[in-house]
Protein backbone atom coordinates (compact mmCIF):
# COMPACT_ATOMS: atom_id res chain seq x y z
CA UNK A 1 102.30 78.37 2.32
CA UNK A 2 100.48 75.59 1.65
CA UNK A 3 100.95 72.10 2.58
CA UNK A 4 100.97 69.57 -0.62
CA UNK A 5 100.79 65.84 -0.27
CA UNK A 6 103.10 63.41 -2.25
CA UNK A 7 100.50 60.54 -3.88
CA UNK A 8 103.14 57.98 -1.71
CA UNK A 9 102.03 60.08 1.68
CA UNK A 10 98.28 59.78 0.29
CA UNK A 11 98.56 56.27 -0.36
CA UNK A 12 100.03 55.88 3.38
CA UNK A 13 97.17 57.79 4.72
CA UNK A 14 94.73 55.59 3.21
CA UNK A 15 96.16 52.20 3.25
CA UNK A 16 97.63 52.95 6.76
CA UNK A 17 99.40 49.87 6.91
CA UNK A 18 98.30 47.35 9.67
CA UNK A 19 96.20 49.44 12.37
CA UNK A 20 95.31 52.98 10.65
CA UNK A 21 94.78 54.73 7.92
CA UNK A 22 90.98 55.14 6.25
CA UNK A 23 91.05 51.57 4.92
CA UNK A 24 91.72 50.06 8.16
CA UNK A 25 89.12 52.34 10.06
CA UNK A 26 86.11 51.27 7.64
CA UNK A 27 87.56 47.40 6.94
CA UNK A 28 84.52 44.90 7.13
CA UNK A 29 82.49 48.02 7.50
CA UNK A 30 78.64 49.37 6.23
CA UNK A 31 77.25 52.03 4.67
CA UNK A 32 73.92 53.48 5.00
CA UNK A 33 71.83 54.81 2.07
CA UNK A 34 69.76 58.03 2.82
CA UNK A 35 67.55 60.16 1.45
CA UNK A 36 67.21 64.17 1.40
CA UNK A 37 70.49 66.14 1.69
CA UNK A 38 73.56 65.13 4.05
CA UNK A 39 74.32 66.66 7.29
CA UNK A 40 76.74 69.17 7.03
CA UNK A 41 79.58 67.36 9.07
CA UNK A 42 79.84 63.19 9.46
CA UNK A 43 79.72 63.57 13.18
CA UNK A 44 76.03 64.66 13.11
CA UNK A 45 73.15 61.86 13.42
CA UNK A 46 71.75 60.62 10.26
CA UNK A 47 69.03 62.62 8.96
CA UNK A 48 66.56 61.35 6.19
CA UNK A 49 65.01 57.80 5.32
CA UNK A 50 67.53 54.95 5.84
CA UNK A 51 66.62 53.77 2.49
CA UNK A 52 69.29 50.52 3.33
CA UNK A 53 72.72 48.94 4.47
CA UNK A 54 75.76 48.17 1.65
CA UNK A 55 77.32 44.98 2.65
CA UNK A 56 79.09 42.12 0.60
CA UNK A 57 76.35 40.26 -1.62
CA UNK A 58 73.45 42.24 -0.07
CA UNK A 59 73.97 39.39 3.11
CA UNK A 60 72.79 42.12 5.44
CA UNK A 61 75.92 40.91 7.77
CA UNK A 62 79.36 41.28 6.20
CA UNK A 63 81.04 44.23 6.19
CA UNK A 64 82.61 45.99 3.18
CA UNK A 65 86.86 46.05 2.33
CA UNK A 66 89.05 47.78 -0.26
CA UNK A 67 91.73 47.58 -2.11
CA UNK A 68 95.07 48.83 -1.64
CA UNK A 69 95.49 52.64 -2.65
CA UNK A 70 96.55 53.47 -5.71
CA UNK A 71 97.25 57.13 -6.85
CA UNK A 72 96.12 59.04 -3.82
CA UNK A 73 92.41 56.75 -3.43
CA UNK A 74 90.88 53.51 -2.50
CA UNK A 75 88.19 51.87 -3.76
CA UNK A 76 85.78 49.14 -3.22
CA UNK A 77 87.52 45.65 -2.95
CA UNK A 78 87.03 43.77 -6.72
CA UNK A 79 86.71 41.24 -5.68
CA UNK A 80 83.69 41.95 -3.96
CA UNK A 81 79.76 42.93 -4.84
CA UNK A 82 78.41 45.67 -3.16
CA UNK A 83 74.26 45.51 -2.64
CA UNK A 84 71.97 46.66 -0.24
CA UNK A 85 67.74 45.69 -0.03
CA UNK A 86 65.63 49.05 0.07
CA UNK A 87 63.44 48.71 3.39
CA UNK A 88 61.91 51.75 2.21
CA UNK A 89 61.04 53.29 -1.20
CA UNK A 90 62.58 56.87 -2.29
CA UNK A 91 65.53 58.71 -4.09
CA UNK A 92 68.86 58.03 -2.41
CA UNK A 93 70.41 61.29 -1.78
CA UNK A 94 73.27 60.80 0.51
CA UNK A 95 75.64 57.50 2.09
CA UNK A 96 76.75 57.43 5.39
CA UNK A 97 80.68 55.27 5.54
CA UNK A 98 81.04 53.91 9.13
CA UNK A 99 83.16 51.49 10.83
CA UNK A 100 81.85 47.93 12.23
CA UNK A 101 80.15 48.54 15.53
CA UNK A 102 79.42 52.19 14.61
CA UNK A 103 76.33 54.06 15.67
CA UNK A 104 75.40 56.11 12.57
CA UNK A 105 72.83 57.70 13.68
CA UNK A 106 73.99 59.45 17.19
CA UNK A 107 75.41 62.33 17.30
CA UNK A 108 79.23 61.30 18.30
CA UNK A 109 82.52 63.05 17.18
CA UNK A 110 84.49 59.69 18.51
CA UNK A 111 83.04 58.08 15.04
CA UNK A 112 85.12 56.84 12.35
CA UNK A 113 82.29 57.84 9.43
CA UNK A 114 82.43 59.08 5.94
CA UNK A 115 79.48 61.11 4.20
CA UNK A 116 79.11 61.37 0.99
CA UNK A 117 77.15 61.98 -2.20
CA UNK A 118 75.33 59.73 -4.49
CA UNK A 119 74.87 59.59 -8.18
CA UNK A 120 74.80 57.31 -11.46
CA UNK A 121 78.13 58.19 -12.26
CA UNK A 122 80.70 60.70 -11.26
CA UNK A 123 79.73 61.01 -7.76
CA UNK A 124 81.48 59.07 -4.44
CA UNK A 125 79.44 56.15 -4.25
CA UNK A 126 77.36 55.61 -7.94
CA UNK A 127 74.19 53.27 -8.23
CA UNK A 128 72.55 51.64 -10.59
CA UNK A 129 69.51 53.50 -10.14
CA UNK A 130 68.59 56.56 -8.67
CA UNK A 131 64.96 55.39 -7.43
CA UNK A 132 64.18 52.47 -4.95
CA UNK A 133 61.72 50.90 -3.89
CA UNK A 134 60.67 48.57 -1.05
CA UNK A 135 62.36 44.59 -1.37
CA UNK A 136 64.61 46.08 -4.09
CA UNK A 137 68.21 44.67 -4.43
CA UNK A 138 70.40 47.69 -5.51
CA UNK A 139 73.99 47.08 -6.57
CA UNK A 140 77.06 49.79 -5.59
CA UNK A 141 78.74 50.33 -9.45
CA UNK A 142 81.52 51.88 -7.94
CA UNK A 143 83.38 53.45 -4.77
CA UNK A 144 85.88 55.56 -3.91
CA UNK A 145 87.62 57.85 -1.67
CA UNK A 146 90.64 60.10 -2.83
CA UNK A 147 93.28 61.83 -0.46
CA UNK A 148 93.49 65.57 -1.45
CA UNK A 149 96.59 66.25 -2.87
CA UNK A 150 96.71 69.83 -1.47
């Protein structure tokens, strides 16, 4: 047997209504841009060059929110604009989703924290451009996460 998800029970698991859920765990949130390859589980310390930190308007200090789920995923708020200042120059190769006061690079299985890849379109979190360098402002296109159906 195998256990199958109805996109309502997805949507539940994501928005997770006042306390829960992966929208909840990562509200007013950061991620961290990396480069090189990911660690192969989200519990691991970051490994790479922090290349920057997402946050709303590049500010450096206001953590990231979504919208409601729709169809089994969230994505970045709309309303909102997603940039982060390279502090270092190189090719972003993987993100790093953690939740506000979140140590992302410790080792720590307590973590609420995401991994993911990057790209110019198609991937999890897609950029602008796939190069950075140092004082550059770098926009997030687009966002998402998506609740396996199965």
């Amino acid at each position: 047997m195998s256990i199958r998800l109805t996109v309502g029970t997805r949507n539940k698991l994501l928005d997770g209504g006042a306390t829960g859920g992966i929208k909840n765990a990562f509200n007013l949130g950061f991620i961290n841009i990396y480069t090189g390859s990911q660690p192969n589980a989200a519990s691991v310390g970051a490994t790479g060059t922090l290349l920057g930190t997402v946050t709303v308007n590049g500010d450096g200090t206001t953590g990231i929110g979504f919208d409601a789920a729709a169809a089994g995923v969230i994505a970045k708020a709309a309303g909102q604009t997603w940039k982060f200042t390279a502090l270092a120059a190189g090719i972003p190769g993987w993100f790093r989703l953690y939740a506000a006061g979140g140590t992302p690079s410790t080792t720590d299985d307590t973590q609420s924290r995401i991994d993911g890849a990057i790209g110019s379109s198609g991937s999890d979190l897609n950029l602008t451009t796939l190069v950075v360098q140092i004082g550059q402002v770098n926009a997030v296109d687009s966002f998402t996460i998506t609740m396996p159906a199965s």
